[in-house]
N, C-alpha and C. Protein backbone atom coordinates (compact mmCIF):
# COMPACT_ATOMS: atom_id res chain seq x y z
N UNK A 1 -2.89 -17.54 -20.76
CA UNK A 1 -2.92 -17.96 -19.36
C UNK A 1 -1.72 -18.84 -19.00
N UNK A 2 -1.24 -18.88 -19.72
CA UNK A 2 0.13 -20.21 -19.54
C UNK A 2 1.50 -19.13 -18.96
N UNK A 3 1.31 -18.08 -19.31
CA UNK A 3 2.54 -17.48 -18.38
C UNK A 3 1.96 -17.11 -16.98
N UNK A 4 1.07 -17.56 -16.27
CA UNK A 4 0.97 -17.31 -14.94
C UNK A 4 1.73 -17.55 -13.69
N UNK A 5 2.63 -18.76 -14.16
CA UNK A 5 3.56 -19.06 -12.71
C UNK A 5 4.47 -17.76 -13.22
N UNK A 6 4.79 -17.62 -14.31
CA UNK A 6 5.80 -16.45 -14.31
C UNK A 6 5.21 -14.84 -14.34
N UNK A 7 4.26 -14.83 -13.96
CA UNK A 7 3.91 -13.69 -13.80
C UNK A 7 3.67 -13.24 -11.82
N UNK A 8 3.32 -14.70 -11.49
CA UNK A 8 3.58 -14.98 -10.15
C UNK A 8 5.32 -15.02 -9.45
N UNK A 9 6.23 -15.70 -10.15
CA UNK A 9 7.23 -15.25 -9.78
C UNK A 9 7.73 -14.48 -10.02
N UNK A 10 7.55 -13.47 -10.96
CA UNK A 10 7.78 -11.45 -10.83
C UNK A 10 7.47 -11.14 -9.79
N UNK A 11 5.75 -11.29 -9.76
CA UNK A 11 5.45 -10.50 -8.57
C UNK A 11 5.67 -10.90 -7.27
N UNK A 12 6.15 -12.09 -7.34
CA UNK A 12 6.62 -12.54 -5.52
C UNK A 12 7.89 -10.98 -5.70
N UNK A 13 9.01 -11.95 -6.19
CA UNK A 13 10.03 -10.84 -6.62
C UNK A 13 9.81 -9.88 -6.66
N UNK A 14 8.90 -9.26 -6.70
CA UNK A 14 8.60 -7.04 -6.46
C UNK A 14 8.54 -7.43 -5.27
N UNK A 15 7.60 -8.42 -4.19
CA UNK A 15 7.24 -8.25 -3.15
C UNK A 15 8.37 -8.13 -2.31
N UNK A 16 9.33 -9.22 -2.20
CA UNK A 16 10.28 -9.44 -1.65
C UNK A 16 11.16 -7.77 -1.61
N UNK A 17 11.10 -7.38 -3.05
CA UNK A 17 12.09 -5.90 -2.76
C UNK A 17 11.81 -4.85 -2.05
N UNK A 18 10.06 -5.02 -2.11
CA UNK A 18 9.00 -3.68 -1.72
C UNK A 18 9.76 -4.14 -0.03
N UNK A 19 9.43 -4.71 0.14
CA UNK A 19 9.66 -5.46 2.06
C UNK A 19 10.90 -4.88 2.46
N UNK A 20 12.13 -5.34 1.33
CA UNK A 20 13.63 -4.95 1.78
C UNK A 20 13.37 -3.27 1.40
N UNK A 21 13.32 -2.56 0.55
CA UNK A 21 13.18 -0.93 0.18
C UNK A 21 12.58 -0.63 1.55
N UNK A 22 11.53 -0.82 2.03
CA UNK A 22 10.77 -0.39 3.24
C UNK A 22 11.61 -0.38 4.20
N UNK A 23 12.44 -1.62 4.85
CA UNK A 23 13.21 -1.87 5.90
C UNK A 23 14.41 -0.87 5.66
N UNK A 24 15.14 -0.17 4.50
CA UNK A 24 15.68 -0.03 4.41
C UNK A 24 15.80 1.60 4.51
N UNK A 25 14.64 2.57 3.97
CA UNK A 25 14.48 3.52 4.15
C UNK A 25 14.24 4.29 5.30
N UNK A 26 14.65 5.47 5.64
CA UNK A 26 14.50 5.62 7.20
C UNK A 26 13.20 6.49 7.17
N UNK A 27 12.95 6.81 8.26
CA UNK A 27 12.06 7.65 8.81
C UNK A 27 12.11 8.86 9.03
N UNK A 28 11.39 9.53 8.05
CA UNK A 28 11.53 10.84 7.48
C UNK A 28 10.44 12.15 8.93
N UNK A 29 11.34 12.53 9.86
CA UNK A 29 11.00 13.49 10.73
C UNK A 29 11.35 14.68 10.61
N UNK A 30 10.28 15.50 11.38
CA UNK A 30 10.79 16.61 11.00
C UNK A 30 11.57 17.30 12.41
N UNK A 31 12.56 18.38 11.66
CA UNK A 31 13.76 18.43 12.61
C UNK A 31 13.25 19.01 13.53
N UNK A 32 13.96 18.63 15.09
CA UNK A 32 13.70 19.13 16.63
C UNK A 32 12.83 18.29 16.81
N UNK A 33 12.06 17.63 16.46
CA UNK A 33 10.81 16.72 16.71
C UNK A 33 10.85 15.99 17.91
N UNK A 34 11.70 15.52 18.11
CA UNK A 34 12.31 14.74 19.04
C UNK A 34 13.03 15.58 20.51
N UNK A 35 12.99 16.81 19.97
CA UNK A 35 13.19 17.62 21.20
C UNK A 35 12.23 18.45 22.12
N UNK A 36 10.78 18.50 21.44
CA UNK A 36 9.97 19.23 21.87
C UNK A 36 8.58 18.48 21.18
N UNK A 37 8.12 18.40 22.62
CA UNK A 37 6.48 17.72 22.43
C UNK A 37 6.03 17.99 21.55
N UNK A 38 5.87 19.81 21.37
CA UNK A 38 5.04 20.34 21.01
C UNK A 38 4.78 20.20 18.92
N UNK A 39 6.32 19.84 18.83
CA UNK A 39 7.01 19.59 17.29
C UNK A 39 6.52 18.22 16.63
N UNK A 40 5.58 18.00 16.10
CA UNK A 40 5.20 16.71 15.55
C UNK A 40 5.93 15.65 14.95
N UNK A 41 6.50 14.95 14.70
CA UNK A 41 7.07 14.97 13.49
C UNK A 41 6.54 14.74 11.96
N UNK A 42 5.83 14.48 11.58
CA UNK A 42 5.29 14.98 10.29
C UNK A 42 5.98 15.34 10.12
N UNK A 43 6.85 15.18 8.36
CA UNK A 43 7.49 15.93 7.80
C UNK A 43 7.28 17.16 7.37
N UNK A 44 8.60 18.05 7.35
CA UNK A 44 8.40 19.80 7.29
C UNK A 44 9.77 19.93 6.75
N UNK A 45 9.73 20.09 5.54
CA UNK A 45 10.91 20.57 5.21
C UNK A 45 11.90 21.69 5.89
N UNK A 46 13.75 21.38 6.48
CA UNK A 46 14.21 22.20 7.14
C UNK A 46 14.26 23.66 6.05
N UNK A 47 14.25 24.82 6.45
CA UNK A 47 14.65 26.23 5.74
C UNK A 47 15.82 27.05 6.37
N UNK A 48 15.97 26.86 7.43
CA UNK A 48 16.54 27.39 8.42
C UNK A 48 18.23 27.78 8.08
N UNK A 49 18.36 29.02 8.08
CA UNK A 49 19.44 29.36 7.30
C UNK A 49 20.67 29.24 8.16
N UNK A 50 20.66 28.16 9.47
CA UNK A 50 22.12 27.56 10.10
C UNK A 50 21.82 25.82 9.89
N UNK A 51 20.86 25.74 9.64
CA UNK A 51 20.03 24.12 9.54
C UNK A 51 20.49 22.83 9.47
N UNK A 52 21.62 22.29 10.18
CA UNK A 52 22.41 21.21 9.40
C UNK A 52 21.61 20.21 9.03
N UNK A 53 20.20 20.14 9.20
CA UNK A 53 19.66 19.47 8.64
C UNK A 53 19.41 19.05 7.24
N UNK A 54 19.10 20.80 7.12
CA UNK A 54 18.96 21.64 5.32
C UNK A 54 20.28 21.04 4.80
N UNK A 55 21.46 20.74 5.56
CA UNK A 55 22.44 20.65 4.77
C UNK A 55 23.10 19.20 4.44
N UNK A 56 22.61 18.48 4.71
CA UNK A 56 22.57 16.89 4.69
C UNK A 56 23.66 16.68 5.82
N UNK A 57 24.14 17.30 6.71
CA UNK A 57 25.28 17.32 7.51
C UNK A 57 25.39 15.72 8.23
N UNK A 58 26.20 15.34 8.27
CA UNK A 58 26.48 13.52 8.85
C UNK A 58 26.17 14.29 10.19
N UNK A 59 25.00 12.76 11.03
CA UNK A 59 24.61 12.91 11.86
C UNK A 59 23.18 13.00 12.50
N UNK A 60 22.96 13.84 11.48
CA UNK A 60 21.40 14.45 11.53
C UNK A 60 20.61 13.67 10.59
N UNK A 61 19.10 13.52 10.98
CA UNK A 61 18.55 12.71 10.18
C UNK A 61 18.23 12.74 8.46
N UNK A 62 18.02 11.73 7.62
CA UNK A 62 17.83 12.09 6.63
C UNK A 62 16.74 12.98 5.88
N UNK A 63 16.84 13.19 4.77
CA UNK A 63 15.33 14.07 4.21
C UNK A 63 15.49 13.12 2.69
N UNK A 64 14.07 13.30 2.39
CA UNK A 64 13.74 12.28 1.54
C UNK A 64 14.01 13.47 0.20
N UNK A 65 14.67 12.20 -0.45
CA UNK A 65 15.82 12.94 -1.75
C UNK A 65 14.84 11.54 -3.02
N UNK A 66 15.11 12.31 -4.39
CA UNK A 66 14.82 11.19 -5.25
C UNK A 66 15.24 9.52 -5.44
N UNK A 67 16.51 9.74 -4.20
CA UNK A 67 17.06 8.32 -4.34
C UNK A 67 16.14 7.11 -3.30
N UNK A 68 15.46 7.46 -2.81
CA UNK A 68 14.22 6.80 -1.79
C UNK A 68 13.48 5.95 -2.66
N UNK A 69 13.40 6.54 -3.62
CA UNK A 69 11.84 6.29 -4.36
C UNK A 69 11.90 4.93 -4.97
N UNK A 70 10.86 4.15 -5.03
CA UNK A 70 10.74 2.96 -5.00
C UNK A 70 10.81 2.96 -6.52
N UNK A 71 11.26 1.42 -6.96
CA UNK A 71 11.15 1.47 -8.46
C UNK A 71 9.62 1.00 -8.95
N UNK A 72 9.70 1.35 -10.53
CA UNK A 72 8.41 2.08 -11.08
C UNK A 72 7.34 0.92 -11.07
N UNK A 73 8.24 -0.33 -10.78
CA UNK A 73 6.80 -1.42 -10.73
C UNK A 73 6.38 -1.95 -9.67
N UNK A 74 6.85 -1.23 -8.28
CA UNK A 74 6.17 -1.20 -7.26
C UNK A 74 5.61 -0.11 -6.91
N UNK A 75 5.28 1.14 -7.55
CA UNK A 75 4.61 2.20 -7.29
C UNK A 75 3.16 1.97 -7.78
N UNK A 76 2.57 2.08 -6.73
CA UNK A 76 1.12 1.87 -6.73
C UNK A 76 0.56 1.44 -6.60
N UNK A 77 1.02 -0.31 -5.89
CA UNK A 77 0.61 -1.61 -5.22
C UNK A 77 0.41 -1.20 -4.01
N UNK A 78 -0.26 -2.55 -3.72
CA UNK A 78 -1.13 -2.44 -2.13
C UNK A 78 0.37 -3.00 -1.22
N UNK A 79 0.59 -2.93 -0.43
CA UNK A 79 1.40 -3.44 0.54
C UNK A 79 1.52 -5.24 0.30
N UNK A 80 0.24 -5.27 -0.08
CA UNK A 80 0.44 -7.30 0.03
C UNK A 80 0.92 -7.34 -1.48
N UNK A 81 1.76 -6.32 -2.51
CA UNK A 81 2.27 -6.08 -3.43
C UNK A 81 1.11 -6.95 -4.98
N UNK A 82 -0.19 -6.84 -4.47
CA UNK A 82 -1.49 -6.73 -5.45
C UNK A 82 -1.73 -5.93 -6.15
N UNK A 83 -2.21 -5.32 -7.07
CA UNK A 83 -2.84 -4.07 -7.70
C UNK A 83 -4.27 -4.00 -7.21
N UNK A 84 -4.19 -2.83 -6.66
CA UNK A 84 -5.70 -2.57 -6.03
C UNK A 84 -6.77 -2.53 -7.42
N UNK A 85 -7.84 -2.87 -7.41
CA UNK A 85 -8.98 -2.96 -8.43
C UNK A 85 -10.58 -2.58 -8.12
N UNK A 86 -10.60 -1.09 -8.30
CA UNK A 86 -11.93 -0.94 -7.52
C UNK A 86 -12.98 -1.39 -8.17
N UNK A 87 -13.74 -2.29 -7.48
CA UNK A 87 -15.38 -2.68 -8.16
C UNK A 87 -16.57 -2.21 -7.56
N UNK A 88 -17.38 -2.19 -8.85
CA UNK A 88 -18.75 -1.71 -8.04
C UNK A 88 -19.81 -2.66 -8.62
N UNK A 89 -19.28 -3.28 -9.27
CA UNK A 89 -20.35 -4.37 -10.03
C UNK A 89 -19.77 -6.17 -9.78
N UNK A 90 -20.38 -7.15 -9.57
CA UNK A 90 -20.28 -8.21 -10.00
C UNK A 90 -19.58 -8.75 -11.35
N UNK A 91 -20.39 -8.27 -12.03
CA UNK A 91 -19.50 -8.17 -13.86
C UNK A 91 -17.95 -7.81 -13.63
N UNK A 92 -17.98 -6.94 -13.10
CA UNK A 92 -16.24 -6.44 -12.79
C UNK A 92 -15.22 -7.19 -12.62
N UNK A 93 -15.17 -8.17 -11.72
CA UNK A 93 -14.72 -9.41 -11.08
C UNK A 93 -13.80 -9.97 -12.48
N UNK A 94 -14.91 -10.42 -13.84
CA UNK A 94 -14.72 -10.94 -15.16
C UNK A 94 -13.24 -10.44 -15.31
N UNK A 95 -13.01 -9.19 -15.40
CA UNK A 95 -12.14 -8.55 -16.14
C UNK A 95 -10.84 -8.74 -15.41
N UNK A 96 -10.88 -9.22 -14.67
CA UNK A 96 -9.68 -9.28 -13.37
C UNK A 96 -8.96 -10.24 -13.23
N UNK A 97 -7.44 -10.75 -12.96
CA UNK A 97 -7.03 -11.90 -12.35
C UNK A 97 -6.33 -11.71 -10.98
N UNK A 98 -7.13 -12.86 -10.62
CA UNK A 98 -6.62 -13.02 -9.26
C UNK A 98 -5.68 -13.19 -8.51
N UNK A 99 -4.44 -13.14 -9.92
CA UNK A 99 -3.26 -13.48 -9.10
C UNK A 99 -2.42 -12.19 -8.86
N UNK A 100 -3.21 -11.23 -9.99
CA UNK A 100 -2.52 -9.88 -10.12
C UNK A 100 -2.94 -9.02 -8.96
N UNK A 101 -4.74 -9.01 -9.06
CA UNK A 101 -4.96 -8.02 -8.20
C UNK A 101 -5.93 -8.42 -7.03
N UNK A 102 -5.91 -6.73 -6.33
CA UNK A 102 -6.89 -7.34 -4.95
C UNK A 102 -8.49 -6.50 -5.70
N UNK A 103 -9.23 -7.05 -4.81
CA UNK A 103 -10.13 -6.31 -4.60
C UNK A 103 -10.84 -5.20 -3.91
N UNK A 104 -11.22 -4.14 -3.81
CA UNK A 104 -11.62 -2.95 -3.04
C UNK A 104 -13.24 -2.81 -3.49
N UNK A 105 -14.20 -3.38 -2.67
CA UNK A 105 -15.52 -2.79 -2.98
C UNK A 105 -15.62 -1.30 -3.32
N UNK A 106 -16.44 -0.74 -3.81
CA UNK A 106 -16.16 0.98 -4.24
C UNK A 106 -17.63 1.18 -2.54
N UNK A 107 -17.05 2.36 -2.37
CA UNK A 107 -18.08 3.29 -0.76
C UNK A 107 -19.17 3.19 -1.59
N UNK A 108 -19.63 3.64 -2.58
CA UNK A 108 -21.06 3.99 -2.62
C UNK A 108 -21.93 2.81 -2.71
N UNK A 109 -21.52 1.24 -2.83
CA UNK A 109 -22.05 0.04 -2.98
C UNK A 109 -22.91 -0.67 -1.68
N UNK A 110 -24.10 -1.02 -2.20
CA UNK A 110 -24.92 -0.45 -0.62
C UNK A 110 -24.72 -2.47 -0.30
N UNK A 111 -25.07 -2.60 0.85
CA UNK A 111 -24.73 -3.88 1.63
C UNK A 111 -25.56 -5.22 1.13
N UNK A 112 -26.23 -5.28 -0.01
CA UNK A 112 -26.95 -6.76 -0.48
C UNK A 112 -25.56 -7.06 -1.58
N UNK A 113 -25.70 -5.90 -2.54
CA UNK A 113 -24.56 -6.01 -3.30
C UNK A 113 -22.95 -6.05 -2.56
N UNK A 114 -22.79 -5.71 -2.19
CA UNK A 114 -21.33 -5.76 -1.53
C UNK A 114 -21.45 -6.94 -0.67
N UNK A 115 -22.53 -7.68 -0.15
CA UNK A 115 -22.57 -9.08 -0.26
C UNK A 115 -21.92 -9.99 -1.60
N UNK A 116 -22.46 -10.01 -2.47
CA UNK A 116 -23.10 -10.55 -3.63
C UNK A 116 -21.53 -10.18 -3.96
N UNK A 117 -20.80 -9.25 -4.42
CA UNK A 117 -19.43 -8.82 -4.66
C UNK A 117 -18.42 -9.81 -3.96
N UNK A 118 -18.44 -10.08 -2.65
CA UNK A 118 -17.37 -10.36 -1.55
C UNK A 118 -17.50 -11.86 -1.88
N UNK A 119 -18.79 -12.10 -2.41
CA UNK A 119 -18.72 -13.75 -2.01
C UNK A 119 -18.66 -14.00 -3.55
N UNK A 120 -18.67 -13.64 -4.57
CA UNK A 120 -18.21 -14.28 -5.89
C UNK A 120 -16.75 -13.55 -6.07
N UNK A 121 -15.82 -12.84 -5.29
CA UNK A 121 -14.36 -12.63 -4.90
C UNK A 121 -14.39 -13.57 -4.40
N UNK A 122 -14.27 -13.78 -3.62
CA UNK A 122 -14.05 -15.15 -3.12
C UNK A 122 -14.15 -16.38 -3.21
N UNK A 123 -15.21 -16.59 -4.17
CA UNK A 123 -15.28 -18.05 -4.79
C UNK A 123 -14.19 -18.00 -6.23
N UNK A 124 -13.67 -16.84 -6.77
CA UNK A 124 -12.79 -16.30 -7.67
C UNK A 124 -11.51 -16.37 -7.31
N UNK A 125 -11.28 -16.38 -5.97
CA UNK A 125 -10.24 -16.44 -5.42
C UNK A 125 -9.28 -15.04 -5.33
N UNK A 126 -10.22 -13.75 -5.02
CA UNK A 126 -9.26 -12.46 -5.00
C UNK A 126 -9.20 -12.69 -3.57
N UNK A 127 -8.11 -11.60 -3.14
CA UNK A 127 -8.30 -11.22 -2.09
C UNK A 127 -9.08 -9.78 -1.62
N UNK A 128 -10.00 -9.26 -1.05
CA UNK A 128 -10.78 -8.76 -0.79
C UNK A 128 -10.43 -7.71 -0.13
N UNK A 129 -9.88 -6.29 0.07
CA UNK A 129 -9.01 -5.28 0.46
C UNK A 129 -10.31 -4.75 1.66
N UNK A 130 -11.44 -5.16 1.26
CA UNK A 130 -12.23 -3.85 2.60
C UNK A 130 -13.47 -4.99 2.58
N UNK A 131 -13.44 -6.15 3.27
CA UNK A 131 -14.71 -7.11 3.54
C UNK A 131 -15.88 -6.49 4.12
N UNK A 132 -17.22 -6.86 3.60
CA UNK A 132 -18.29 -6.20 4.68
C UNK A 132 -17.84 -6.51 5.54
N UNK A 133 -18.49 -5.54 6.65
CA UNK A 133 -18.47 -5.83 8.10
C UNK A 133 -19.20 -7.10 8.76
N UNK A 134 -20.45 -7.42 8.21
CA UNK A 134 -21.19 -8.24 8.13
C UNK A 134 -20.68 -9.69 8.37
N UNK A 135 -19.30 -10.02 7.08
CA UNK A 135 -18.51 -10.63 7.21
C UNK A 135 -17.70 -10.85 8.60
N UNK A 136 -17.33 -9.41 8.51
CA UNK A 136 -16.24 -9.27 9.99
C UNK A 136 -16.81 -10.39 11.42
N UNK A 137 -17.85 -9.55 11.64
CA UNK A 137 -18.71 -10.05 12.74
C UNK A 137 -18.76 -11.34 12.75
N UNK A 138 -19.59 -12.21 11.47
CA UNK A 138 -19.70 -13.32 11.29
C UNK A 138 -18.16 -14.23 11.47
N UNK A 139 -17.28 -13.80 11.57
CA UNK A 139 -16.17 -14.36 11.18
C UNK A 139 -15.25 -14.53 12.54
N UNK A 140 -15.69 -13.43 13.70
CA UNK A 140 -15.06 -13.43 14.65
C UNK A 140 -16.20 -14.56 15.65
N UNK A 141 -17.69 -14.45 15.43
CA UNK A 141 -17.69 -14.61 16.19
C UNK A 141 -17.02 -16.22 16.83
């Protein structure tokens, strides 16, 4: 347990890059999109055998190439750069640290327990990825 500030300042440090990689990558449309309602953009790979798209031609927007791809120790984190941790038990919680990961109640966990879950996360100090609603309510009002 004694390497925790440094396991905390790694992971600030992924966070910080995940944030800049994001800002930095563009927005992958699909071509004409922007010219016709009807064209979503959802990506669609160009085929089109005049396509300057297909052809990386300066100008036209980018297409997502292997050089995008995030490095390997931010693949698979939550956005708040946590490791998601699905639980369905109380016991679960044990196995976990809080500085690494979040929490995600699992769907099939019916609402006394997913009580009982949210509030010993929280006295644990995770952060909690999908709070009962129960919570929600209580919290706004």
């Amino acid at each position: 347990m004694a390497k925790l500030p440094e396991a905390e300042k790694a992971r600030r440090k992924l966070s910080r890059q995940a944030r800049r990689l994001r800002r930095e990558k563009p927005e992958f449309v699909r071509q004409e999109s922007w010219r016709y309602k009807r064209v979503k953009p959802s990506w669609r790979r160009p085929r089109g055998i005049d396509s300057k798209m297909r052809l990386a031609r300066k100008g036209w927007p980018a297409s997502p190439n292997p050089g995008y791809r995030s490095p390997k120790a931010l693949r698979g984190l939550h956005p708040s750069s946590f490791m998601e941790a699905l639980v369905s038990r109380v016991e679960d919680l044990k196995t976990l640290n809080p500085k690494v990961h979040a929490v995600r109640i699992a769907g099939g966990v019916g609402r006394r327990k997913r009580l009982q879950i949210f509030s010993e996360a929280k006295n644990l100090g995770f952060k909690v990825l999908n709070p009962p609603k129960l919570v929600e309510e209580a919290a706004s009002r």
